[in-house]
PDB file of N, CA and C in Angstrom:
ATOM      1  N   UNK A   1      11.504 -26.989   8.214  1.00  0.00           N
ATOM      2  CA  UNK A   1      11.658 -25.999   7.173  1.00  0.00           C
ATOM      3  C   UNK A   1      10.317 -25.350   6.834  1.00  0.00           C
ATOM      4  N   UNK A   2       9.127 -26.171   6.872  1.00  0.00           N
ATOM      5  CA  UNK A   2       7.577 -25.434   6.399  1.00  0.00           C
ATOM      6  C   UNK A   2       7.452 -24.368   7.262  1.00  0.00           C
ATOM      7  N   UNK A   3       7.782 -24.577   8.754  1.00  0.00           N
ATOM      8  CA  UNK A   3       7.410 -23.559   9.794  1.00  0.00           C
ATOM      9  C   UNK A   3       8.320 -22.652   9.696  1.00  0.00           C
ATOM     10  N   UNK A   4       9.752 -22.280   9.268  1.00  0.00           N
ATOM     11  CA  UNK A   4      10.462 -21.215   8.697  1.00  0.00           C
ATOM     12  C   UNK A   4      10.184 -20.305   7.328  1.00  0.00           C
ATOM     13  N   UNK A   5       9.656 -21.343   6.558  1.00  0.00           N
ATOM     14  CA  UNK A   5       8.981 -20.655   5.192  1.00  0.00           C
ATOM     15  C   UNK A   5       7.525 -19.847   5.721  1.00  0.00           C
ATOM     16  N   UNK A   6       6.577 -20.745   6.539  1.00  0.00           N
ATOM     17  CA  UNK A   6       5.411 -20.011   6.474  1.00  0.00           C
ATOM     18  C   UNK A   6       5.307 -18.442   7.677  1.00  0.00           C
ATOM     19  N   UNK A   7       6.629 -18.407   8.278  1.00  0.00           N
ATOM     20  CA  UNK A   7       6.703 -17.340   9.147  1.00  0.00           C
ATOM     21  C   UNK A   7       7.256 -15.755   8.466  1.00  0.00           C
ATOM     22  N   UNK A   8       8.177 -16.445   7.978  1.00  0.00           N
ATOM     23  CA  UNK A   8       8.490 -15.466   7.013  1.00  0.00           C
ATOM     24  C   UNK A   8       7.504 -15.371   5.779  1.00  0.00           C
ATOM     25  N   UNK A   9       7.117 -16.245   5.642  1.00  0.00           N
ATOM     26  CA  UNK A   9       5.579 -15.634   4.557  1.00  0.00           C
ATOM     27  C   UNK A   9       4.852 -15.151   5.006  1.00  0.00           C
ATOM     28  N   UNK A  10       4.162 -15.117   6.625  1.00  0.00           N
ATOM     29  CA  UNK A  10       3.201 -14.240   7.118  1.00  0.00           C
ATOM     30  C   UNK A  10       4.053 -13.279   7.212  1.00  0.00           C
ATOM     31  N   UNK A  11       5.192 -13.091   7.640  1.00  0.00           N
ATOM     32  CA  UNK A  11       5.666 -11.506   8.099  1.00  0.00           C
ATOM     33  C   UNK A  11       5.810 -10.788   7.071  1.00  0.00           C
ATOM     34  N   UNK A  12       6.230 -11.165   5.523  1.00  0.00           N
ATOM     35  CA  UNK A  12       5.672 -10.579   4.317  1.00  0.00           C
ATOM     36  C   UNK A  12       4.512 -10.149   3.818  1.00  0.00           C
ATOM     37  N   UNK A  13       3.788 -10.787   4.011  1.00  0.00           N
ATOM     38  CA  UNK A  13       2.253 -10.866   4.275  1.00  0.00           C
ATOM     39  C   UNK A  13       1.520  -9.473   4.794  1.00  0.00           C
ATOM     40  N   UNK A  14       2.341  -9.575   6.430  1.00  0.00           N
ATOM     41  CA  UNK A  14       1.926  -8.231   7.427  1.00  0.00           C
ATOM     42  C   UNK A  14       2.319  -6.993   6.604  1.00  0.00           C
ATOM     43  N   UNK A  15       3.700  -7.251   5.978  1.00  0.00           N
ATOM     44  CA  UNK A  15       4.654  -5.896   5.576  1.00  0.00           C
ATOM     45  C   UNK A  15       4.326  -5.138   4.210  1.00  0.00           C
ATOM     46  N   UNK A  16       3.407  -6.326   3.688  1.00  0.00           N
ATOM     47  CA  UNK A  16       2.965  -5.695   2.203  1.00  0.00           C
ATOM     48  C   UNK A  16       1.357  -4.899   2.288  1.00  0.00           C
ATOM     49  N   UNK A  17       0.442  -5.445   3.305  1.00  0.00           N
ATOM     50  CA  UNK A  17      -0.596  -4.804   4.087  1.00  0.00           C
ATOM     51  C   UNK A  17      -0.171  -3.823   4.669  1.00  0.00           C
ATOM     52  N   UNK A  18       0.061  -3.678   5.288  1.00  0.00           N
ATOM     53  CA  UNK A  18       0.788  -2.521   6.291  1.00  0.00           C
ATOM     54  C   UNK A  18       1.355  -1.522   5.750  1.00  0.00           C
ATOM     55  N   UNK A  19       2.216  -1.649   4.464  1.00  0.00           N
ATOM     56  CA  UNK A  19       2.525  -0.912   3.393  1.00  0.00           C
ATOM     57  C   UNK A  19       1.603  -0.135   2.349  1.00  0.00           C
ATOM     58  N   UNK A  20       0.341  -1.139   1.751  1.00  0.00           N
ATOM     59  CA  UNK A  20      -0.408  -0.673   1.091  1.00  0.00           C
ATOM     60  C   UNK A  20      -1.029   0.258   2.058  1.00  0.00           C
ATOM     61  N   UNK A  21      -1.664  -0.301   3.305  1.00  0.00           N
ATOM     62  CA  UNK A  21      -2.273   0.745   4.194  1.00  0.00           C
ATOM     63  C   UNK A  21      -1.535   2.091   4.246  1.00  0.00           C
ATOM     64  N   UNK A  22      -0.566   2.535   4.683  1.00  0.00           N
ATOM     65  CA  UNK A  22       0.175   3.290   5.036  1.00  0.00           C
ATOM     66  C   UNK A  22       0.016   4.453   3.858  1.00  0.00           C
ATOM     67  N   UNK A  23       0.647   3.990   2.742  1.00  0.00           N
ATOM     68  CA  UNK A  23       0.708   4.526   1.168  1.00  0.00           C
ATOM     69  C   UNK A  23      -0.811   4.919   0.564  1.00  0.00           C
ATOM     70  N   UNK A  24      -2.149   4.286   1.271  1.00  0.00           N
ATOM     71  CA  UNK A  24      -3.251   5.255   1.462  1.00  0.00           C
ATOM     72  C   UNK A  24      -3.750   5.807   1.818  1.00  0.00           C
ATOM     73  N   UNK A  25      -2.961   5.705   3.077  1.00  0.00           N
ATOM     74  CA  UNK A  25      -2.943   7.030   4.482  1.00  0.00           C
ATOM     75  C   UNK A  25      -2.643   7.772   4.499  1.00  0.00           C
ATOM     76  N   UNK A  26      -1.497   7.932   3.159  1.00  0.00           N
ATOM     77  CA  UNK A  26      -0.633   9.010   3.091  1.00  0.00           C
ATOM     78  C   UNK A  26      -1.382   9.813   1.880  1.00  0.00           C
ATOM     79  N   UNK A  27      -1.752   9.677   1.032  1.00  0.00           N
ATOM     80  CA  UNK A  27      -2.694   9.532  -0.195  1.00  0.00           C
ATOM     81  C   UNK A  27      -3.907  10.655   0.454  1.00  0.00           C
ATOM     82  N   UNK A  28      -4.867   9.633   1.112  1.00  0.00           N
ATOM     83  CA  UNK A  28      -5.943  10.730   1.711  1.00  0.00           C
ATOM     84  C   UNK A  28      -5.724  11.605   2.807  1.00  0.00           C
ATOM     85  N   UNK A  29      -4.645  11.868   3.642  1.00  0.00           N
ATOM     86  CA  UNK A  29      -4.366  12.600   4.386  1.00  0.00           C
ATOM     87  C   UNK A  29      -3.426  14.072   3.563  1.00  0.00           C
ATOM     88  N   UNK A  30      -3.278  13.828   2.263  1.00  0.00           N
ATOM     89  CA  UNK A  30      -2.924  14.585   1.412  1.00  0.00           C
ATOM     90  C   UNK A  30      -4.304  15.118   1.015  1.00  0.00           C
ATOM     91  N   UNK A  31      -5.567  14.408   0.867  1.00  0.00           N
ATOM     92  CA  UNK A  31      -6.504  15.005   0.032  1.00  0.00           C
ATOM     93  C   UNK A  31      -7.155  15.386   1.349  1.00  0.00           C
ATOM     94  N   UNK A  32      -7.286  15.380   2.487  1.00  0.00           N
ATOM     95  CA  UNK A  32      -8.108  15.661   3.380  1.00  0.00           C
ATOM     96  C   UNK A  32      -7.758  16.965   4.166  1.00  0.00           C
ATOM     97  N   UNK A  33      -6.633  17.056   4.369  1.00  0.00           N
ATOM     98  CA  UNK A  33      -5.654  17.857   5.296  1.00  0.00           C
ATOM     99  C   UNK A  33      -5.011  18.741   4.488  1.00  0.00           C
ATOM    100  N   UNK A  34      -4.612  19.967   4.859  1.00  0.00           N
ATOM    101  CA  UNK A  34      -3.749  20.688   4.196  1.00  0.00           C
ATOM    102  C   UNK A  34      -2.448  21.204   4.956  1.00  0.00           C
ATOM    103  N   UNK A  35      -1.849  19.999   3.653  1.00  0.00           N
ATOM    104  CA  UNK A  35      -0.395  20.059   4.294  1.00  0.00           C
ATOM    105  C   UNK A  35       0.971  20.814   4.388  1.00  0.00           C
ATOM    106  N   UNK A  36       0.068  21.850   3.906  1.00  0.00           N
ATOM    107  CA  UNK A  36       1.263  22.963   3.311  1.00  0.00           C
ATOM    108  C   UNK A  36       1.002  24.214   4.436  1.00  0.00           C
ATOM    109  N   UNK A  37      -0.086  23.846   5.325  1.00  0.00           N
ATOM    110  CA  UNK A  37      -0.168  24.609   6.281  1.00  0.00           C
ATOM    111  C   UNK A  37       1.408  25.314   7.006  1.00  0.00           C
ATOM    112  N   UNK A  38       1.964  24.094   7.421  1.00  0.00           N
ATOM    113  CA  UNK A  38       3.120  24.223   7.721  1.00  0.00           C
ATOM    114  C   UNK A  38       3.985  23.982   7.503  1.00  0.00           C
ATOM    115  N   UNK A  39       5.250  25.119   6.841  1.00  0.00           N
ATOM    116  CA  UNK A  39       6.102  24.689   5.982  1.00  0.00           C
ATOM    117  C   UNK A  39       6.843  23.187   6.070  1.00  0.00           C
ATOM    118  N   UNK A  40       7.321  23.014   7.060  1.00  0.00           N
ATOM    119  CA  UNK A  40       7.686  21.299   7.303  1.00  0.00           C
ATOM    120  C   UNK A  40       7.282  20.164   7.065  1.00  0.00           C
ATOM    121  N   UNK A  41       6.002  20.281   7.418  1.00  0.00           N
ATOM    122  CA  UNK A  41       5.133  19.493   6.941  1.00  0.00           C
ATOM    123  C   UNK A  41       4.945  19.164   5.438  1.00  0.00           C
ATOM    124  N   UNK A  42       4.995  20.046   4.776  1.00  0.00           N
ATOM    125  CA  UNK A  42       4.952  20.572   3.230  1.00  0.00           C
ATOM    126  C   UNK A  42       5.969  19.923   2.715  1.00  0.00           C
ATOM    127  N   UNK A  43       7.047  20.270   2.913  1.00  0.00           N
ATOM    128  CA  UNK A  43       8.412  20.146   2.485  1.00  0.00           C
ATOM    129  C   UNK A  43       8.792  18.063   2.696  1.00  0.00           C
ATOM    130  N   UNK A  44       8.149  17.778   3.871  1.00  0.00           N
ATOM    131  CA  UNK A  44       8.199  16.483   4.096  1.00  0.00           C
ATOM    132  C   UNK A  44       7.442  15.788   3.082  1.00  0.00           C
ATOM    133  N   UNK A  45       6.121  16.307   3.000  1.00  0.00           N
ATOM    134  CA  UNK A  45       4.856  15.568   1.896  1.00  0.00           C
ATOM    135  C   UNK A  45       5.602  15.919   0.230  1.00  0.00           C
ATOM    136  N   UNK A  46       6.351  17.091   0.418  1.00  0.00           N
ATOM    137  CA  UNK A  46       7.149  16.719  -1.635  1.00  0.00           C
ATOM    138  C   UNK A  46       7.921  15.502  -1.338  1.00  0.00           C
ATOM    139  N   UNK A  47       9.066  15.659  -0.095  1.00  0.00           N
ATOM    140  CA  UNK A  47       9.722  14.537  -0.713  1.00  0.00           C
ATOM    141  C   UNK A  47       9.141  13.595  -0.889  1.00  0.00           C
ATOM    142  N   UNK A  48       8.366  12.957  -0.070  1.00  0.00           N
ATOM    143  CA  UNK A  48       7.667  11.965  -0.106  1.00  0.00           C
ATOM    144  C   UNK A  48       6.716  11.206  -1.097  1.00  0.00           C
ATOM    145  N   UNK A  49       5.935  12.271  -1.791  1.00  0.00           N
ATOM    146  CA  UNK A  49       4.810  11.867  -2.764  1.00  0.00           C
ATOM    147  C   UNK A  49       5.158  10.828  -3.583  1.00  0.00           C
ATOM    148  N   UNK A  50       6.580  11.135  -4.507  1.00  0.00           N
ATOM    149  CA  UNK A  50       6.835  10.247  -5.406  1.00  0.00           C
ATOM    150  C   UNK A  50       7.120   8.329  -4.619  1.00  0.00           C
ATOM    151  N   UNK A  51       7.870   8.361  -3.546  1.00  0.00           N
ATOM    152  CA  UNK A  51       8.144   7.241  -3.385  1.00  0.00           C
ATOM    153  C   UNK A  51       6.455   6.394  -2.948  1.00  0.00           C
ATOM    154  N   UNK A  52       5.857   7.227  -2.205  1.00  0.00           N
ATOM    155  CA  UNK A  52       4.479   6.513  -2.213  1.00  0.00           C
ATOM    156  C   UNK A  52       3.578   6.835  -3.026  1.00  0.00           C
ATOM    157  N   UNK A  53       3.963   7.117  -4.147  1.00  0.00           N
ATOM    158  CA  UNK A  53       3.059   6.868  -5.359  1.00  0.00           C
ATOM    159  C   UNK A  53       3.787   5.451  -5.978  1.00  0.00           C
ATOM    160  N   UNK A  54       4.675   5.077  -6.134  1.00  0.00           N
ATOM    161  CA  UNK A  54       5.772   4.373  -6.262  1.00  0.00           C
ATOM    162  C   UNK A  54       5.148   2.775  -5.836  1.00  0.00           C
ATOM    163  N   UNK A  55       4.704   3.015  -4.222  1.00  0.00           N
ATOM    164  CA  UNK A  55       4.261   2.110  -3.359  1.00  0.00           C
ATOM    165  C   UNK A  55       2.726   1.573  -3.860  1.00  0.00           C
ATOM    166  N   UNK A  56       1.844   2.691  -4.297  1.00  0.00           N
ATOM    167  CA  UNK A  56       0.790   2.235  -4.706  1.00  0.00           C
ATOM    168  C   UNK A  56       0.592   1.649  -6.093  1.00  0.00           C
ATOM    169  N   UNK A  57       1.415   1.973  -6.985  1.00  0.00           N
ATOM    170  CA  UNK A  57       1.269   1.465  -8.535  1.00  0.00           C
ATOM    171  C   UNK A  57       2.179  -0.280  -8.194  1.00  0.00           C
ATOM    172  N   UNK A  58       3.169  -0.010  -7.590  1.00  0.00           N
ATOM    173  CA  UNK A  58       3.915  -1.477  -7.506  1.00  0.00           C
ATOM    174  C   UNK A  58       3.297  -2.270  -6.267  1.00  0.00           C
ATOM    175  N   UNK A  59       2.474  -1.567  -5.632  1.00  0.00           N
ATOM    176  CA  UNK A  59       2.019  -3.068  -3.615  1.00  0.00           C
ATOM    177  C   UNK A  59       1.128  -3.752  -5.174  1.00  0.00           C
ATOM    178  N   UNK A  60       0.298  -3.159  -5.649  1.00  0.00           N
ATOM    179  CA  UNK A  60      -0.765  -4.513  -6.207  1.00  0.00           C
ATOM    180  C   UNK A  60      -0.430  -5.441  -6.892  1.00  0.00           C
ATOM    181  N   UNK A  61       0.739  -5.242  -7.849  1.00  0.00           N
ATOM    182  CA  UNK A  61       1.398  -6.466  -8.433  1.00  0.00           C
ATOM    183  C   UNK A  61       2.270  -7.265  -7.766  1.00  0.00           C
ATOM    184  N   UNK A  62       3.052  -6.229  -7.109  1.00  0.00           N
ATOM    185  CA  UNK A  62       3.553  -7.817  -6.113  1.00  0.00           C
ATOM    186  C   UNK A  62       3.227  -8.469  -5.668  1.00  0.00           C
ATOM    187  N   UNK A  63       1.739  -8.123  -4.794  1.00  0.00           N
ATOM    188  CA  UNK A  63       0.839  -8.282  -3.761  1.00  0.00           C
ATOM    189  C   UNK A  63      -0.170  -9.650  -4.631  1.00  0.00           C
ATOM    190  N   UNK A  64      -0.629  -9.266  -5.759  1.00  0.00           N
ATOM    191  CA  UNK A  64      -1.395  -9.947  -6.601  1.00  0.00           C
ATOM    192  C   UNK A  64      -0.196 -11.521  -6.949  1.00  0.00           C
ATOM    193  N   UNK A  65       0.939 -11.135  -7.234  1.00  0.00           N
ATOM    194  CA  UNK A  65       1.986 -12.031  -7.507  1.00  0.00           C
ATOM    195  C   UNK A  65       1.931 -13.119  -6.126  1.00  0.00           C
ATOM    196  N   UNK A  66       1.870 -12.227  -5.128  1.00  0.00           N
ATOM    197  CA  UNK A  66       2.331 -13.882  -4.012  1.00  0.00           C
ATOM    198  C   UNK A  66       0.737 -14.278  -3.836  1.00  0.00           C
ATOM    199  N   UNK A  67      -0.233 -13.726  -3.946  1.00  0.00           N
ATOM    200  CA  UNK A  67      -1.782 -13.617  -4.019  1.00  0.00           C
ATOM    201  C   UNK A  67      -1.894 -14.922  -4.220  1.00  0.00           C
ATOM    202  N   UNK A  68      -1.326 -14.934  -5.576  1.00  0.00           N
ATOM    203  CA  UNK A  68      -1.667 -16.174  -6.804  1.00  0.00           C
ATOM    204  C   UNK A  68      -0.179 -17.153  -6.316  1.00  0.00           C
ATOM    205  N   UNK A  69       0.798 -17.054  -5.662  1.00  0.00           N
ATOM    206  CA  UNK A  69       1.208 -18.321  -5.165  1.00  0.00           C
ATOM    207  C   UNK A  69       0.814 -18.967  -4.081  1.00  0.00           C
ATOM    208  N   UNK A  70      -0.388 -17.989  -3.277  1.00  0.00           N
ATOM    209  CA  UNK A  70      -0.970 -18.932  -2.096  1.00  0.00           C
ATOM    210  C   UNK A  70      -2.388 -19.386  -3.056  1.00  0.00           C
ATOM    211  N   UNK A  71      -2.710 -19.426  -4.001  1.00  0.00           N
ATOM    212  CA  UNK A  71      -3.292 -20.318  -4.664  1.00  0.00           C
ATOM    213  C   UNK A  71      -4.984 -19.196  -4.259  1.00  0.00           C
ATOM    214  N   UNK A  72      -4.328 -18.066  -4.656  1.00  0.00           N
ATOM    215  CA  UNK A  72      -5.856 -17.343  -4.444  1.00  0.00           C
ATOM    216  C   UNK A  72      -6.886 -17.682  -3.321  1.00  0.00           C
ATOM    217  N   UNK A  73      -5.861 -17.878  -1.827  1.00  0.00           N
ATOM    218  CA  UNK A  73      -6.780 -17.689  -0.363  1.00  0.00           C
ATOM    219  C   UNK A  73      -7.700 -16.529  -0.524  1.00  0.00           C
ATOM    220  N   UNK A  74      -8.667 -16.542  -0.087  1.00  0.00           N
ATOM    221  CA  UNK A  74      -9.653 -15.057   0.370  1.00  0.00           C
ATOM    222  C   UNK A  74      -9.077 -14.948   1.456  1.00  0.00           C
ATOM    223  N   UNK A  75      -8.836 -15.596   2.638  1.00  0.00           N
ATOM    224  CA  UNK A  75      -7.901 -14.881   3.753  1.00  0.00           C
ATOM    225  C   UNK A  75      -6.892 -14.484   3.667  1.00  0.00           C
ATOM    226  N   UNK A  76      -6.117 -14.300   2.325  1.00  0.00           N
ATOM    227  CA  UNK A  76      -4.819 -13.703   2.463  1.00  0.00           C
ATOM    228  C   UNK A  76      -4.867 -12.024   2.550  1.00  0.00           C
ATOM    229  N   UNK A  77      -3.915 -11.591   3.112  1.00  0.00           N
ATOM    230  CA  UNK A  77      -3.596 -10.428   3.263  1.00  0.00           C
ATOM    231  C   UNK A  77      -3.420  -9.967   2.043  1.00  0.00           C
ATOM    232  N   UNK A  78      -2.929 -10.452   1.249  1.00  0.00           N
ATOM    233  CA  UNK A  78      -2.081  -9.697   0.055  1.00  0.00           C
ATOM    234  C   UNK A  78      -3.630  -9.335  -0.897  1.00  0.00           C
ATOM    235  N   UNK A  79      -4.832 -10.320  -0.597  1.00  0.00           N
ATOM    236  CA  UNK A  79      -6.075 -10.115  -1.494  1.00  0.00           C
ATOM    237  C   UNK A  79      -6.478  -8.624  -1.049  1.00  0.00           C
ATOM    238  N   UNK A  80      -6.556  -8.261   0.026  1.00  0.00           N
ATOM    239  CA  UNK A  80      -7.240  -7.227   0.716  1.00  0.00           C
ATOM    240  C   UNK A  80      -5.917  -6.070   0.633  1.00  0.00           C
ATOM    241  N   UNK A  81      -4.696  -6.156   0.725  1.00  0.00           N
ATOM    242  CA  UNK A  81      -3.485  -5.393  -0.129  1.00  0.00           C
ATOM    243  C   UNK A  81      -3.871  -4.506  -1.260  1.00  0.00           C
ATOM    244  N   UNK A  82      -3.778  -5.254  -2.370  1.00  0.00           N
ATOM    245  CA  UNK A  82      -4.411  -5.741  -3.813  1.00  0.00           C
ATOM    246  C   UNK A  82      -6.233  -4.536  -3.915  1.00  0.00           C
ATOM    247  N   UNK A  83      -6.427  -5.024  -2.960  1.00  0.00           N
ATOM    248  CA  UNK A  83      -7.503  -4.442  -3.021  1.00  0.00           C
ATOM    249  C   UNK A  83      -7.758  -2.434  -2.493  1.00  0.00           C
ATOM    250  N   UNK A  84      -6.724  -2.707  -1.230  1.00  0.00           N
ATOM    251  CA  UNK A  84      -6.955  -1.133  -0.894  1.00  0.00           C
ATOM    252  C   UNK A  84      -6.200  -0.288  -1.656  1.00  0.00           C
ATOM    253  N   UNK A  85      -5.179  -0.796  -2.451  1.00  0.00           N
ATOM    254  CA  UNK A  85      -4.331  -0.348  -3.746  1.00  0.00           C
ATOM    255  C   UNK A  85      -4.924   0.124  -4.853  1.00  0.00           C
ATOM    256  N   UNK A  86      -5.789  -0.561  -5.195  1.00  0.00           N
ATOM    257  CA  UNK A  86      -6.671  -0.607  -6.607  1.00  0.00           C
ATOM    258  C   UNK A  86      -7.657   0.587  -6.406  1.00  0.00           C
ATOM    259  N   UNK A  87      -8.620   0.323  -4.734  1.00  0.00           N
ATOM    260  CA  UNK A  87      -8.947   1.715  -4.627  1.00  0.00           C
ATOM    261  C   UNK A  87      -8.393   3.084  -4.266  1.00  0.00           C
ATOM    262  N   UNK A  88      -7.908   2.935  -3.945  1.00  0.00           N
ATOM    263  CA  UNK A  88      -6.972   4.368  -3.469  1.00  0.00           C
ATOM    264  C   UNK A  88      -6.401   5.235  -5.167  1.00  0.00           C
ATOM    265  N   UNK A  89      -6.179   3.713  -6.127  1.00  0.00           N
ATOM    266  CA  UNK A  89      -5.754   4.283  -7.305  1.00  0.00           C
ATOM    267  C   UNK A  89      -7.046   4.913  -8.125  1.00  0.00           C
ATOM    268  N   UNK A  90      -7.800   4.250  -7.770  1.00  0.00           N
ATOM    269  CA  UNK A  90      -9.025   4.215  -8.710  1.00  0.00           C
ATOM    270  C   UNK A  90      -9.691   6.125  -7.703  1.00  0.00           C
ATOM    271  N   UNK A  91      -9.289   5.818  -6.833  1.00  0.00           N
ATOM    272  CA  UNK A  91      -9.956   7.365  -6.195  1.00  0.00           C
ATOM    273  C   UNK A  91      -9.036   8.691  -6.640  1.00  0.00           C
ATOM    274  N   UNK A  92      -7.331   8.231  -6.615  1.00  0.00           N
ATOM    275  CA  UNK A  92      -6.743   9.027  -6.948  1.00  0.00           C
ATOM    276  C   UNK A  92      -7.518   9.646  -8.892  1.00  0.00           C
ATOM    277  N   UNK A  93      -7.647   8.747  -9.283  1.00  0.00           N
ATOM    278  CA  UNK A  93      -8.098   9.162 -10.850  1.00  0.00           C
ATOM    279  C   UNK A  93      -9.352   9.707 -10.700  1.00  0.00           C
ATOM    280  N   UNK A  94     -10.268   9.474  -9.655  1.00  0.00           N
ATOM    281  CA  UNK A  94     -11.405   9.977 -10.204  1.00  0.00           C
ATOM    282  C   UNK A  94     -11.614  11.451  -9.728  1.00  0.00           C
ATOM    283  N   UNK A  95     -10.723  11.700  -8.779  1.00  0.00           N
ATOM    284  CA  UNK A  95     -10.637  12.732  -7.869  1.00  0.00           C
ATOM    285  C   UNK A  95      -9.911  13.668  -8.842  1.00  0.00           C
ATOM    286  N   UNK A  96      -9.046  13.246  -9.861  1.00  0.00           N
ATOM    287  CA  UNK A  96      -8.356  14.283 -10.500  1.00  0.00           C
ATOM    288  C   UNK A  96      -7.268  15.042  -9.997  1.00  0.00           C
TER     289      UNK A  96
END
């Protein structure tokens, strides 16, 4: 049973990283790129904004939540999660 729990805890692990990443990829490729160049493109980045804004205010608390049930590892994924969340938020505010 440990080796069924801890597999599916890494693959959570991967999916909440991978997520935060993504949701700040999407973030600065909004501030870097101009996406309205082409209408499609445009039209894809409205729908989108809200659910990955969505992704970045909620990855750090969940992320922080299983953080603190692996007993605050520094190798966990979810620390470095947690972390590219916080900045991406902290850039979104300062950027205005």
């Amino acid at each position: 049973m440990g080796d069924s729990f801890t597999a599916k805890n890494k693959k959570t692990e991967r999916l909440v990283f991978f997520l935060s990443l993504g949701a700040s990829a999407f973030w600065g490729i909004g501030k870097v790129m101009d996406v309205y160049q082409f209408a499609a493109v445009g039209a894809v980045y409205e729908l989108l904004w809200l659910p990955f804004l969505t992704l970045l205010v909620g990855l750090p608390l969940v992320s922080f939540v299983f953080w603190a049930k692996e007993k605050f590892k520094l190798s966990s994924l979810y620390l470095y999660a947690t972390l590219i969340c916080a900045a991406t938020l902290i850039g979104m505010i300062a950027s205005g």
